[in-house]
PDB file of N, CA and C in Angstrom:
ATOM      1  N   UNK A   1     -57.634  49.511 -37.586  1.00  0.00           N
ATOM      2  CA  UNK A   1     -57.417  48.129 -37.958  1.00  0.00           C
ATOM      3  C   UNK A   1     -56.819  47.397 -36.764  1.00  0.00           C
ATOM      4  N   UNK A   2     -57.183  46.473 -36.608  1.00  0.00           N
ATOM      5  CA  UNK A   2     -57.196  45.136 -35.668  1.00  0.00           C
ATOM      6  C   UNK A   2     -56.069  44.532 -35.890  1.00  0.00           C
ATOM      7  N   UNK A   3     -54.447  44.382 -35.093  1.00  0.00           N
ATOM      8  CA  UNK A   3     -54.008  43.138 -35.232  1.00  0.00           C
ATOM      9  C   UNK A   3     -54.203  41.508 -34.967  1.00  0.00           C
ATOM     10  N   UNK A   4     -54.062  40.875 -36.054  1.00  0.00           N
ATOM     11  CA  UNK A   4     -54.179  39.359 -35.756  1.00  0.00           C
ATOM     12  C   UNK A   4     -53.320  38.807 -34.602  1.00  0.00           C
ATOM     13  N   UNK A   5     -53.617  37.905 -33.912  1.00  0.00           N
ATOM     14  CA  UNK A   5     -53.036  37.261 -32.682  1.00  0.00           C
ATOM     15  C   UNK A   5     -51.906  36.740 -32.908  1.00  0.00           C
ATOM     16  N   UNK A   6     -51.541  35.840 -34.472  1.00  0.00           N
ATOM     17  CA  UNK A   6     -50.460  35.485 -35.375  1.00  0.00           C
ATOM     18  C   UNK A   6     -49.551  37.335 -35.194  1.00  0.00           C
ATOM     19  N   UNK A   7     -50.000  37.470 -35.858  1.00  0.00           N
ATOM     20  CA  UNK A   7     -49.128  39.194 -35.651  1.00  0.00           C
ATOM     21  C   UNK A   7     -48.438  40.051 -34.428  1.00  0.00           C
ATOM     22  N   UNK A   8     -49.204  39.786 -33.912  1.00  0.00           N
ATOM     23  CA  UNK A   8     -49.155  39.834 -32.200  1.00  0.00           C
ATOM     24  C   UNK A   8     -48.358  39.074 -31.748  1.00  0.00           C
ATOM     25  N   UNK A   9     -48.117  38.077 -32.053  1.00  0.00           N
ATOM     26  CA  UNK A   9     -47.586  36.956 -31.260  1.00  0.00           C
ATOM     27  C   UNK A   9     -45.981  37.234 -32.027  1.00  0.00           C
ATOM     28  N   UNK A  10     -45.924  37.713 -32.842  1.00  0.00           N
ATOM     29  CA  UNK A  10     -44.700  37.801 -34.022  1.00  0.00           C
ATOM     30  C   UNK A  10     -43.857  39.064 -33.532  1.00  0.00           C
ATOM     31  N   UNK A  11     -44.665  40.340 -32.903  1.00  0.00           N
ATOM     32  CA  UNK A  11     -44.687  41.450 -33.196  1.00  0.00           C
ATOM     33  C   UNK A  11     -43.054  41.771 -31.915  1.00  0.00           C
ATOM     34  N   UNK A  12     -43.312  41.131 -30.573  1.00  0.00           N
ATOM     35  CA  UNK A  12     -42.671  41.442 -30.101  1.00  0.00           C
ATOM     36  C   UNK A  12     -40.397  40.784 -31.020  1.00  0.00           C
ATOM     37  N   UNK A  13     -40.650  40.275 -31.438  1.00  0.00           N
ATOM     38  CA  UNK A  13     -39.690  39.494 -32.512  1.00  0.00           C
ATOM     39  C   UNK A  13     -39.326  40.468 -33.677  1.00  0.00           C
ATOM     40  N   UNK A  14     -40.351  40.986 -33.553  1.00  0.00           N
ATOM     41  CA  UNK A  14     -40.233  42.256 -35.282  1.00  0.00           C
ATOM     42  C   UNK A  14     -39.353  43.539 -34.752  1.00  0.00           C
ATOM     43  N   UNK A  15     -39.977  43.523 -33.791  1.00  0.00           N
ATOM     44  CA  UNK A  15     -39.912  45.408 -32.876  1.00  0.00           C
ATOM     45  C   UNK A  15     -38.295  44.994 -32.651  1.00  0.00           C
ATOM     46  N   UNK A  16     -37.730  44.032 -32.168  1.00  0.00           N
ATOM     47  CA  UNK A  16     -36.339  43.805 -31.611  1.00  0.00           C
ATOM     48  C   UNK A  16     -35.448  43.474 -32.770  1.00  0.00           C
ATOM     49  N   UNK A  17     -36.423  42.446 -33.942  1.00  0.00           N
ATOM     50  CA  UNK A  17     -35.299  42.523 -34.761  1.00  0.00           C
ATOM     51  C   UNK A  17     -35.064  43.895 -35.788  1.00  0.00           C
ATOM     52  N   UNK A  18     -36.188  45.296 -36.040  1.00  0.00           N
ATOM     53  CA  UNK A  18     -35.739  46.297 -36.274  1.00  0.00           C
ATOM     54  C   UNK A  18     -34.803  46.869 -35.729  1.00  0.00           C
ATOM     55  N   UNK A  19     -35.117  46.805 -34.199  1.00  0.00           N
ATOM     56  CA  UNK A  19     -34.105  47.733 -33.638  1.00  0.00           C
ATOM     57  C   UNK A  19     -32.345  46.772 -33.751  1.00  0.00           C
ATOM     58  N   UNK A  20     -32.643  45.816 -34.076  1.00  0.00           N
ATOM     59  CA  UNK A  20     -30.817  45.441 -34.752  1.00  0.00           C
ATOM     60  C   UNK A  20     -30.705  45.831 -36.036  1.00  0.00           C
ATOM     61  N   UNK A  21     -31.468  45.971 -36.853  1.00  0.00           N
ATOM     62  CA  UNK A  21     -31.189  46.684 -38.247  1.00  0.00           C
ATOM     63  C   UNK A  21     -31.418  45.358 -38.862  1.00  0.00           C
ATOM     64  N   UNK A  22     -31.608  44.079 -38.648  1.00  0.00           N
ATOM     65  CA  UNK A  22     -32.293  42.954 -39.074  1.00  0.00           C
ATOM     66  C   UNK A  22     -33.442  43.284 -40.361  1.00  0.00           C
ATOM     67  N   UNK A  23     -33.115  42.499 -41.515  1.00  0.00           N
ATOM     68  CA  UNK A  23     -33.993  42.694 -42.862  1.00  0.00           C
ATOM     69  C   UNK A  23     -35.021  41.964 -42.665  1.00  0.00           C
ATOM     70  N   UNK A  24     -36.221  41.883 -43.704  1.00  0.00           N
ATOM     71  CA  UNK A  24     -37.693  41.323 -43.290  1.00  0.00           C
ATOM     72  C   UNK A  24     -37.552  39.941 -43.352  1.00  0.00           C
ATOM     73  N   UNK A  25     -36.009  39.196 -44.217  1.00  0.00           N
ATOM     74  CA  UNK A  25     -35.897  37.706 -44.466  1.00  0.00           C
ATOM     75  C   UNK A  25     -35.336  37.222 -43.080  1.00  0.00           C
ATOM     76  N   UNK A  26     -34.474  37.930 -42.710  1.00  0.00           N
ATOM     77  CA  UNK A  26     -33.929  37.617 -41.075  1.00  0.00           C
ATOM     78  C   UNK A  26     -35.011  37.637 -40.431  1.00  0.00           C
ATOM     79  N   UNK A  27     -35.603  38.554 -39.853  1.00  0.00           N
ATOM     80  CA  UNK A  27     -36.850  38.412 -39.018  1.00  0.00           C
ATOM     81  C   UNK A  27     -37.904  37.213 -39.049  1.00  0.00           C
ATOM     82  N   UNK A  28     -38.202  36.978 -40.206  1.00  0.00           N
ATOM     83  CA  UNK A  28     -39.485  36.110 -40.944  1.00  0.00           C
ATOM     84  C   UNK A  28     -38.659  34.716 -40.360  1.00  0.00           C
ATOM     85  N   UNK A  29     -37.171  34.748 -40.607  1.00  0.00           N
ATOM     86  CA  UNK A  29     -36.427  32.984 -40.175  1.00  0.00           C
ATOM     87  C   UNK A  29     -36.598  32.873 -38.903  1.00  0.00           C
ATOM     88  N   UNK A  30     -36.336  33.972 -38.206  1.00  0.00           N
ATOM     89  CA  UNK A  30     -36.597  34.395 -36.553  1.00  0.00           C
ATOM     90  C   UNK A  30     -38.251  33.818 -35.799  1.00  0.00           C
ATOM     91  N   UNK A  31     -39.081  33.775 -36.790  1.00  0.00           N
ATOM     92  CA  UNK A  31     -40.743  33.917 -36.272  1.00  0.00           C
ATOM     93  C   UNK A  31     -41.272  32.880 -37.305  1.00  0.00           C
ATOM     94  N   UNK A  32     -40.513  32.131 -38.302  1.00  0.00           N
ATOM     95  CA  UNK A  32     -40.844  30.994 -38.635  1.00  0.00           C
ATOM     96  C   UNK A  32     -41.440  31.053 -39.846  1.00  0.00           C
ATOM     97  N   UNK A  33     -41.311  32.104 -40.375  1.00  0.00           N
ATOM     98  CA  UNK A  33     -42.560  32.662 -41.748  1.00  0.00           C
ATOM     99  C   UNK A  33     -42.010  33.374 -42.478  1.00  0.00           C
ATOM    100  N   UNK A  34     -42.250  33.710 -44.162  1.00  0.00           N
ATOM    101  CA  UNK A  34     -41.583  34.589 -45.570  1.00  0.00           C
ATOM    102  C   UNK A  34     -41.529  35.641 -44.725  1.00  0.00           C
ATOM    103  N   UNK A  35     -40.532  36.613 -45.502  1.00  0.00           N
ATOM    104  CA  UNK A  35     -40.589  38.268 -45.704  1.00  0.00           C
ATOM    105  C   UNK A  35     -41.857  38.754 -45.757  1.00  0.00           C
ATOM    106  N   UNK A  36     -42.466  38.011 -47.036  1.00  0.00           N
ATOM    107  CA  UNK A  36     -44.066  38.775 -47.180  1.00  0.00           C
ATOM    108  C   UNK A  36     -45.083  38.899 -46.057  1.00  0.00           C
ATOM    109  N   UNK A  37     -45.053  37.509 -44.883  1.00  0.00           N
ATOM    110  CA  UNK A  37     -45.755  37.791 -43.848  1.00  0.00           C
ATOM    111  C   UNK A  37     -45.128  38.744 -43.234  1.00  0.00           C
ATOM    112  N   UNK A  38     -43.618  39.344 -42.499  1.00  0.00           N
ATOM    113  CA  UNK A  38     -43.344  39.876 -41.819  1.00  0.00           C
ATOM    114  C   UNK A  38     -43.647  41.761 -42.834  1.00  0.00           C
ATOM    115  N   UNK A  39     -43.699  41.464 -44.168  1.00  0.00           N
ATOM    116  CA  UNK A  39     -44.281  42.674 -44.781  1.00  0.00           C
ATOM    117  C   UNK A  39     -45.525  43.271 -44.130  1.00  0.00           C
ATOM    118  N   UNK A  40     -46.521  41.892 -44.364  1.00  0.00           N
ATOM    119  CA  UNK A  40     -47.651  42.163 -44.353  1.00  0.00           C
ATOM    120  C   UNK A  40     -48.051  42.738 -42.635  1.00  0.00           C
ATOM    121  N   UNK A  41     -47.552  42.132 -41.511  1.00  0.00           N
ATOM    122  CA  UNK A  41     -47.604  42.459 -40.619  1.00  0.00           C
ATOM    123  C   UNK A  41     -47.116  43.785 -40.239  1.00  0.00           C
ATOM    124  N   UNK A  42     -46.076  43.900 -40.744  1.00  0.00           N
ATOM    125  CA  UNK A  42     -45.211  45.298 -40.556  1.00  0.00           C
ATOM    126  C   UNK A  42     -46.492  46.356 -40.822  1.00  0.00           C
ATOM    127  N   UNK A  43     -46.878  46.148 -42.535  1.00  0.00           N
ATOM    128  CA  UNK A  43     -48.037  47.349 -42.698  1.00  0.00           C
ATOM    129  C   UNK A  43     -49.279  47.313 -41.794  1.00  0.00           C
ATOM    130  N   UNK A  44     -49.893  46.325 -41.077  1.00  0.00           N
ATOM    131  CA  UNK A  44     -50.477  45.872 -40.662  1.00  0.00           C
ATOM    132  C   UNK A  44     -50.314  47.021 -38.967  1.00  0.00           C
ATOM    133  N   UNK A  45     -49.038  46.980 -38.784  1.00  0.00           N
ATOM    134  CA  UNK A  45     -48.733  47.960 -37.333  1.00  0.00           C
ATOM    135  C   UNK A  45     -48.935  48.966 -37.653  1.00  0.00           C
ATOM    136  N   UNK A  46     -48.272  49.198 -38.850  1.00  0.00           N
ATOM    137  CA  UNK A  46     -48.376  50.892 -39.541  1.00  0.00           C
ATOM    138  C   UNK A  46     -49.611  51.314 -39.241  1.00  0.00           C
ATOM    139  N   UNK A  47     -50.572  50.328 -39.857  1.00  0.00           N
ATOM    140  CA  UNK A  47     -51.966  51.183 -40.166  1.00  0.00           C
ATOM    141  C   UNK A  47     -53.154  51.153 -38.375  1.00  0.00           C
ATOM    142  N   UNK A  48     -52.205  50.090 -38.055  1.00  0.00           N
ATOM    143  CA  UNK A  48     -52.992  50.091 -36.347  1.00  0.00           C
ATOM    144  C   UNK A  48     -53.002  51.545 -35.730  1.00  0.00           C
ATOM    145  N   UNK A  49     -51.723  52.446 -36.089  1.00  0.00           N
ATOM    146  CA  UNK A  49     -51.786  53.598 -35.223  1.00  0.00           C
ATOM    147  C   UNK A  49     -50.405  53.405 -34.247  1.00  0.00           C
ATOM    148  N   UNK A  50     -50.370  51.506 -34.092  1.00  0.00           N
ATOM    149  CA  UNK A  50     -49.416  51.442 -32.791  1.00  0.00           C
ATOM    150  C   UNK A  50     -48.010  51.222 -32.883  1.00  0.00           C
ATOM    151  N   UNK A  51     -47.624  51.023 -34.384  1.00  0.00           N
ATOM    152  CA  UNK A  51     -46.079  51.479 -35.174  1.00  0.00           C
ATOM    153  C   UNK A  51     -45.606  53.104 -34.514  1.00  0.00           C
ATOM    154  N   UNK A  52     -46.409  54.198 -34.639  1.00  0.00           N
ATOM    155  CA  UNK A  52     -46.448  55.433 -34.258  1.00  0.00           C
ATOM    156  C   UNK A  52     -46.109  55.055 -33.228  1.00  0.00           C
ATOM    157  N   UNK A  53     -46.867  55.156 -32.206  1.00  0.00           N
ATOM    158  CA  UNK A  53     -46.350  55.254 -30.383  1.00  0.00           C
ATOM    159  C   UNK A  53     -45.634  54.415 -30.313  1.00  0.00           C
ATOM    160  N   UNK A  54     -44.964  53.383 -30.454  1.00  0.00           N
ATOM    161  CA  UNK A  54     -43.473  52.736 -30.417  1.00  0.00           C
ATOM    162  C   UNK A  54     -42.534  53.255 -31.065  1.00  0.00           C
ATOM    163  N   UNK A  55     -42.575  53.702 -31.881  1.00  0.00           N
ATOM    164  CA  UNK A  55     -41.211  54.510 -32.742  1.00  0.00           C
ATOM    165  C   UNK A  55     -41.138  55.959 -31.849  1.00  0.00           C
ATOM    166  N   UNK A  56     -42.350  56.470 -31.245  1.00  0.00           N
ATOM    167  CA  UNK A  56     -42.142  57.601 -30.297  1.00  0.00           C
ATOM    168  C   UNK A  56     -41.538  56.841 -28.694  1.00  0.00           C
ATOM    169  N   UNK A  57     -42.394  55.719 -28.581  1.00  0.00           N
ATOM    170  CA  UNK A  57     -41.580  55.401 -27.098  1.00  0.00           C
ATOM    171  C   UNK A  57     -39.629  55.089 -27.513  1.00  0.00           C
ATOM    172  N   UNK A  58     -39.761  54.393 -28.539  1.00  0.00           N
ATOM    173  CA  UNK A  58     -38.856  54.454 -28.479  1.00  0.00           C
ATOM    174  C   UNK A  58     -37.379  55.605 -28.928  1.00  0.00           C
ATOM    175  N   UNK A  59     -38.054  56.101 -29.456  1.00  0.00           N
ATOM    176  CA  UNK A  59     -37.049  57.366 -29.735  1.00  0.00           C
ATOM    177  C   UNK A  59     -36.976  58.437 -28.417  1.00  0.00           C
ATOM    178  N   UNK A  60     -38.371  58.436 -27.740  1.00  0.00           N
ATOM    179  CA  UNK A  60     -37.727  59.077 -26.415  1.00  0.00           C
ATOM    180  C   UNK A  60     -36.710  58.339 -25.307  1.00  0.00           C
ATOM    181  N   UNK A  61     -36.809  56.886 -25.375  1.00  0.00           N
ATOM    182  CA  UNK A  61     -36.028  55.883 -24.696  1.00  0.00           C
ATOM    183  C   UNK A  61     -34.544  56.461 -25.059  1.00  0.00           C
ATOM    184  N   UNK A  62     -34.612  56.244 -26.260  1.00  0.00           N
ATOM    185  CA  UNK A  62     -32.796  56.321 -26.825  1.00  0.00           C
ATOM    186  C   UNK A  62     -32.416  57.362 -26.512  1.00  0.00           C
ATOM    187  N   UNK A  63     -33.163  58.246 -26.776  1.00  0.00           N
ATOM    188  CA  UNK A  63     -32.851  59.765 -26.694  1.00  0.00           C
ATOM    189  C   UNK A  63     -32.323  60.379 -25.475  1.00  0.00           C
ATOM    190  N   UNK A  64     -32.578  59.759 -24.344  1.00  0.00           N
ATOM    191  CA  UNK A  64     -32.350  59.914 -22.864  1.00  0.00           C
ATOM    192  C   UNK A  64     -30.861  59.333 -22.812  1.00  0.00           C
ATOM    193  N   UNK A  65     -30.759  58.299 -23.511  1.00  0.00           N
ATOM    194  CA  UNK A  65     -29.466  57.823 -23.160  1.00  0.00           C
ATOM    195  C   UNK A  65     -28.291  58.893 -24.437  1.00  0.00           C
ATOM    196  N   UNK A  66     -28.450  58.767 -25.564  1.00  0.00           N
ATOM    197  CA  UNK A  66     -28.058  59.881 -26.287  1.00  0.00           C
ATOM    198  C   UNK A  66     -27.819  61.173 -25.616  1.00  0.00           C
ATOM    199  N   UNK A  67     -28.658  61.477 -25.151  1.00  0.00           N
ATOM    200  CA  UNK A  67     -28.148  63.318 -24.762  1.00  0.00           C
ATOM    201  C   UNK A  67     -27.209  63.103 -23.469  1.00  0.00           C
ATOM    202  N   UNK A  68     -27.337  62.315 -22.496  1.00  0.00           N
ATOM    203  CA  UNK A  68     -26.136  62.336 -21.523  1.00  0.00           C
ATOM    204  C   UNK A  68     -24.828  61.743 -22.294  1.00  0.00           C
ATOM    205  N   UNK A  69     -24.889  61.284 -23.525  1.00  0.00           N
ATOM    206  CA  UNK A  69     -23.376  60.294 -23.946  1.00  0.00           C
ATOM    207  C   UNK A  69     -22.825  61.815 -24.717  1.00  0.00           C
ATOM    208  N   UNK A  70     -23.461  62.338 -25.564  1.00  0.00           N
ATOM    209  CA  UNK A  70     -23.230  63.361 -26.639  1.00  0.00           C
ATOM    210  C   UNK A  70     -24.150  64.725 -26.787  1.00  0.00           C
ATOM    211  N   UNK A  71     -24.720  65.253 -26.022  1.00  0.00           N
ATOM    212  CA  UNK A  71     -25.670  66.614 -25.641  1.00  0.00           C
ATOM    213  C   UNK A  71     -25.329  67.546 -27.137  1.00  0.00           C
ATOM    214  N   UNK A  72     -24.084  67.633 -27.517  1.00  0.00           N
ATOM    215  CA  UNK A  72     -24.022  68.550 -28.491  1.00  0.00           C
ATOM    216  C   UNK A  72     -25.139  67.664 -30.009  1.00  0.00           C
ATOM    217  N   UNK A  73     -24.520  66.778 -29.833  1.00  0.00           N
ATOM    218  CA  UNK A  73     -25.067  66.085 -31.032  1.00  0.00           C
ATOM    219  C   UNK A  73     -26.934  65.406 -31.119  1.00  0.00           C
ATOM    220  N   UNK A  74     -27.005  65.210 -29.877  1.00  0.00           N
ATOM    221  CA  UNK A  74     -28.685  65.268 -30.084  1.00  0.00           C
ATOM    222  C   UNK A  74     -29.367  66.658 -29.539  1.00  0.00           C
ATOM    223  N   UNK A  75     -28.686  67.730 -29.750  1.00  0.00           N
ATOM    224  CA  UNK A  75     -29.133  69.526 -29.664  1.00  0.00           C
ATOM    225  C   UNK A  75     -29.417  69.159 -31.359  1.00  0.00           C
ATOM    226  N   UNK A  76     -28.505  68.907 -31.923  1.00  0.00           N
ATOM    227  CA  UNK A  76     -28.533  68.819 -33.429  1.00  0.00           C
ATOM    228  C   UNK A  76     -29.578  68.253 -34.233  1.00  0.00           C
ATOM    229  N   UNK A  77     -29.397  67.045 -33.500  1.00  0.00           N
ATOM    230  CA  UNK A  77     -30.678  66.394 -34.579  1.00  0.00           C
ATOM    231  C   UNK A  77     -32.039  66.897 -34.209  1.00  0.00           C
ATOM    232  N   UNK A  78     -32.103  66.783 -32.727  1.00  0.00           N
ATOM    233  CA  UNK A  78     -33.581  67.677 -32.128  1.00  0.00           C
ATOM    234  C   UNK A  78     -33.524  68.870 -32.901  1.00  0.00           C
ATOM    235  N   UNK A  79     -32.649  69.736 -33.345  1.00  0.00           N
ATOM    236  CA  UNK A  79     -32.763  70.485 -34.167  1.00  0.00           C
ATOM    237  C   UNK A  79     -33.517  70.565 -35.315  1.00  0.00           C
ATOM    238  N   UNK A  80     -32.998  70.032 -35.868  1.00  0.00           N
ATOM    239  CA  UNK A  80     -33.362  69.066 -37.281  1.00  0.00           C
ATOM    240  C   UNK A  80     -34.736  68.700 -37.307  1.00  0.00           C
ATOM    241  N   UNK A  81     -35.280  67.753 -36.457  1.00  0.00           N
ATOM    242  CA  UNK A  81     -36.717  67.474 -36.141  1.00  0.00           C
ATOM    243  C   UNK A  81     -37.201  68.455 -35.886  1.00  0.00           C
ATOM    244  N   UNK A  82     -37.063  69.406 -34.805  1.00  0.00           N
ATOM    245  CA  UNK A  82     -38.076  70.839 -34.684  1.00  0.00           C
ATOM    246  C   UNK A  82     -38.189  71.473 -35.934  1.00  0.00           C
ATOM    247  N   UNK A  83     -37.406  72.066 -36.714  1.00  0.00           N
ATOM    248  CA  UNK A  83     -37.387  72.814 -37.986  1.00  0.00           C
ATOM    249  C   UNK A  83     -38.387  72.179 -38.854  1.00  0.00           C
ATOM    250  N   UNK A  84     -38.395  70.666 -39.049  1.00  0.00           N
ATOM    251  CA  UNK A  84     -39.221  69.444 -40.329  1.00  0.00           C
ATOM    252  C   UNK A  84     -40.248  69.779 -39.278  1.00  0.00           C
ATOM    253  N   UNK A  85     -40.772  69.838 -38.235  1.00  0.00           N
ATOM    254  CA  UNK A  85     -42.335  69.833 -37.267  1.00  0.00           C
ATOM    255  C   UNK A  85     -42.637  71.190 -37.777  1.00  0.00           C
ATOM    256  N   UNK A  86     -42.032  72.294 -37.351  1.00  0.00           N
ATOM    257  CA  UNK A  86     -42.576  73.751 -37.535  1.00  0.00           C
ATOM    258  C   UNK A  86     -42.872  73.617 -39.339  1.00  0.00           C
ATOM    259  N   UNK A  87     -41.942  73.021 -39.819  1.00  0.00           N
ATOM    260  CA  UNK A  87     -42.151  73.614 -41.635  1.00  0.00           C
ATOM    261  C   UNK A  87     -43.929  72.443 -41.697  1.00  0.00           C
ATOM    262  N   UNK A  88     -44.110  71.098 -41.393  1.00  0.00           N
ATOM    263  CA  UNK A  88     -45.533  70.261 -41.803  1.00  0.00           C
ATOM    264  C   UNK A  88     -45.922  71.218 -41.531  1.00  0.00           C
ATOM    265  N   UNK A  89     -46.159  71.527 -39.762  1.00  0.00           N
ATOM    266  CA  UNK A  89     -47.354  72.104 -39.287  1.00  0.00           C
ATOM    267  C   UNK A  89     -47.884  73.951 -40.137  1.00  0.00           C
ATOM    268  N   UNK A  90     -47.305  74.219 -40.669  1.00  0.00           N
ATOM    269  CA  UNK A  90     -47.406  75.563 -41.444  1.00  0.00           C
ATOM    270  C   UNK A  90     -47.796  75.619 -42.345  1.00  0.00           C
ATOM    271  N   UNK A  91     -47.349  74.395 -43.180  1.00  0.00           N
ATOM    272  CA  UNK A  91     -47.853  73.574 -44.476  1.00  0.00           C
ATOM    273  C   UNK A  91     -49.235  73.115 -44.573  1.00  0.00           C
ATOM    274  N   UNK A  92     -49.354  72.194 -42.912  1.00  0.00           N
ATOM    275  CA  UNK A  92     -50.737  72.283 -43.245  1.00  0.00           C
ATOM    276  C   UNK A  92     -51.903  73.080 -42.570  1.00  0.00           C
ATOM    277  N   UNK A  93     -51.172  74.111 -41.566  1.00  0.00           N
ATOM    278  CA  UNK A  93     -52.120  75.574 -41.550  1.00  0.00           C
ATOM    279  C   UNK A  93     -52.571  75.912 -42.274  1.00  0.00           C
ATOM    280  N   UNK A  94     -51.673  76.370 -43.881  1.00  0.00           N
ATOM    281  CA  UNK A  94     -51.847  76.577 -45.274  1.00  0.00           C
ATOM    282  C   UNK A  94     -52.829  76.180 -45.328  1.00  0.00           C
ATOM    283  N   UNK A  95     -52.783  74.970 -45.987  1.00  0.00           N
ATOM    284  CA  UNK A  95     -53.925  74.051 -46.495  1.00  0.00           C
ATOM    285  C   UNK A  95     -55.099  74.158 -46.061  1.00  0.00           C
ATOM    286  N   UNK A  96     -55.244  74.152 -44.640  1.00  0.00           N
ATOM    287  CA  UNK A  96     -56.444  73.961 -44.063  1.00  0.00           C
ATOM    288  C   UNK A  96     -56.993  75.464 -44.094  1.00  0.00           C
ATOM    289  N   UNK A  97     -56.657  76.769 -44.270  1.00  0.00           N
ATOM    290  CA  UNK A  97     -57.072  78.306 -43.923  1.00  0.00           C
ATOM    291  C   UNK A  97     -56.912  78.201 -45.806  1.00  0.00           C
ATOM    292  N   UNK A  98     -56.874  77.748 -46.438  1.00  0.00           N
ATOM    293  CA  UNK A  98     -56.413  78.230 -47.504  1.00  0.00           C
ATOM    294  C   UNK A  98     -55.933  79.236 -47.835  1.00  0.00           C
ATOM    295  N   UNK A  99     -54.483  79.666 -47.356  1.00  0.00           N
ATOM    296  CA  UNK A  99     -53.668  80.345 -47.384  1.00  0.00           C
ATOM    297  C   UNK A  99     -53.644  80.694 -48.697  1.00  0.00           C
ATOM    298  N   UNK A 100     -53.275  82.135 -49.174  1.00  0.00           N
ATOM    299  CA  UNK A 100     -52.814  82.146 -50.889  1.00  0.00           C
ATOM    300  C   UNK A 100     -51.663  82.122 -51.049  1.00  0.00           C
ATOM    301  N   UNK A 101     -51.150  82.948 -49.480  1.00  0.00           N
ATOM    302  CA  UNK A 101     -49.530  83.203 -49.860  1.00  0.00           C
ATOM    303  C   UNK A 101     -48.871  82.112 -49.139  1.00  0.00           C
ATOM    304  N   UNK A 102     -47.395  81.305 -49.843  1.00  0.00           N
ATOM    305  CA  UNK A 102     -47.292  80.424 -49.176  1.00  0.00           C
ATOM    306  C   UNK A 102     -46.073  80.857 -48.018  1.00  0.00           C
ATOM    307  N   UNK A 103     -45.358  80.226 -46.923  1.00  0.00           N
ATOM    308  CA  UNK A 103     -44.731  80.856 -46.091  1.00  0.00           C
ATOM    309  C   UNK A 103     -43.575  80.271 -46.342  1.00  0.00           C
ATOM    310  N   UNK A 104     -42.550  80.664 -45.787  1.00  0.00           N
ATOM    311  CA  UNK A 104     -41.364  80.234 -46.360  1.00  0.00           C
ATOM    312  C   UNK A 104     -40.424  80.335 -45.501  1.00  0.00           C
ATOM    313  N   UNK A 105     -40.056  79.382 -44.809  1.00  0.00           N
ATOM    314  CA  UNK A 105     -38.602  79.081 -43.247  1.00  0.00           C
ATOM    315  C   UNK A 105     -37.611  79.054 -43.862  1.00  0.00           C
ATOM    316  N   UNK A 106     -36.194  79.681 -43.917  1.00  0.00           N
ATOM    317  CA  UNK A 106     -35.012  79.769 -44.320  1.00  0.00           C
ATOM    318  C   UNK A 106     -34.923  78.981 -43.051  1.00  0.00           C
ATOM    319  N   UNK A 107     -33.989  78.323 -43.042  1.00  0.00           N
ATOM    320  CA  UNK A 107     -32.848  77.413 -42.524  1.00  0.00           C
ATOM    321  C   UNK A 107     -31.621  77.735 -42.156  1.00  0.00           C
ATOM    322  N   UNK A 108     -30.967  77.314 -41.409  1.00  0.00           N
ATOM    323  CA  UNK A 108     -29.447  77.988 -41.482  1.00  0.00           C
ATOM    324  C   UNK A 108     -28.718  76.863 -41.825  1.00  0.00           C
ATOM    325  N   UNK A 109     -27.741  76.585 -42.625  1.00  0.00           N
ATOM    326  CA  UNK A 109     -27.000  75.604 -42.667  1.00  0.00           C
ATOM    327  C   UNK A 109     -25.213  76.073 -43.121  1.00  0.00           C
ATOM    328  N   UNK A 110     -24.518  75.484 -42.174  1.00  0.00           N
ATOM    329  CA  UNK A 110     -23.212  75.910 -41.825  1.00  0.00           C
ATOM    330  C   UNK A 110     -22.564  75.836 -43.278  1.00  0.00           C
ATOM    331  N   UNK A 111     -21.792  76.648 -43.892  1.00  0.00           N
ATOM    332  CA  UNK A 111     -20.957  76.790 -45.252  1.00  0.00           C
ATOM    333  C   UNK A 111     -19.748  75.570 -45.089  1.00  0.00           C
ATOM    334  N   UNK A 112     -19.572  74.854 -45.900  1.00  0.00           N
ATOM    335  CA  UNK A 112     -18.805  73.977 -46.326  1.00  0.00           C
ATOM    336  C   UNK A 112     -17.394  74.187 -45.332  1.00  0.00           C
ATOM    337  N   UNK A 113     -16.543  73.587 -44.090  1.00  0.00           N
ATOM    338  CA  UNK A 113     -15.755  74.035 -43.869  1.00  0.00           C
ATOM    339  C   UNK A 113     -16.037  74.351 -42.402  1.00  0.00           C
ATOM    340  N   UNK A 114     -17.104  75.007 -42.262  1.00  0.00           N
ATOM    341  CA  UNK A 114     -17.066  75.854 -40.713  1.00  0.00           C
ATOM    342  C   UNK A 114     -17.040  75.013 -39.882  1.00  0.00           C
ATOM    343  N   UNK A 115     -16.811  74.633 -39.121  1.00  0.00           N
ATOM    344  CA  UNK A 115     -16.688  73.691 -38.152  1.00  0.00           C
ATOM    345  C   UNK A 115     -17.434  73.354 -36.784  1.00  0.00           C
ATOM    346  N   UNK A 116     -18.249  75.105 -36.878  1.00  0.00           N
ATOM    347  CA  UNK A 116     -19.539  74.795 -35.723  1.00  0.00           C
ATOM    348  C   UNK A 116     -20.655  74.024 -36.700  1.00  0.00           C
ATOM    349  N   UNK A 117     -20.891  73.792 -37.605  1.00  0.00           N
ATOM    350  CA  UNK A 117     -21.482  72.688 -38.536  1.00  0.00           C
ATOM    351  C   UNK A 117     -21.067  71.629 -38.655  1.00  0.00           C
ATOM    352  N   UNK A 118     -19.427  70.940 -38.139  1.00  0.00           N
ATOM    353  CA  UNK A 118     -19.088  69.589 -38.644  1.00  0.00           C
ATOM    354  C   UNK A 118     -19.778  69.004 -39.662  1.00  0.00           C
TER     355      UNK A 118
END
């Protein structure tokens, strides 16, 4: 799907007011138009493909600055994300080989208290 030039023209306004945590009525006052247009546009990126590679450019952006401020704490969440990647991609190995048996990743998660878990 094709973005509109209206959308386009909006989009760089959308992308900045997400990244302030800005709601779809803030944004829409920002670019001159309802929530529902800045809805409609929003799904509109989604389904382009190009919502994806900006939420990846930008999470590798932050992420660079994150691991030199706090290294322990984005080990963690990269954590977190690798474990949710390995469990889809297995899920949908499954699916696609039609697996019978299903597979099953234990997790480790720190007991209430321990403190290498904070």
């Amino acid at each position: 799907m094709s973005l509109s030039r209206q959308t386009l023209k909006r989009l760089p306004i959308i992308k900045a007011g997400l990244l302030k945590g800005l709601n779809y009525t803030q944004i829409g006052r920002q670019c001159g138009v309802t929530e529902k247009t800045i809805d409609r546009d929003i799904k509109a990126w989604v389904e382009s493909g190009d919502f994806e590679r900006w939420l990846r450019e930008e999470w590798l952006r932050l992420h660079a600055i994150i691991i030199n401020q706090n290294p322990e704490e984005a080990y963690k969440q990269l954590s977190k994300l690798l474990g949710k990647t390995l469990v889809r991609r297995i899920e949908a190995k499954t699916e696609i080989t039609g697996g019978e048996k299903p597979i099953i990743i234990k997790m480790w998660k720190p007991e209430e208290g321990d403190k290498s878990g904070k």
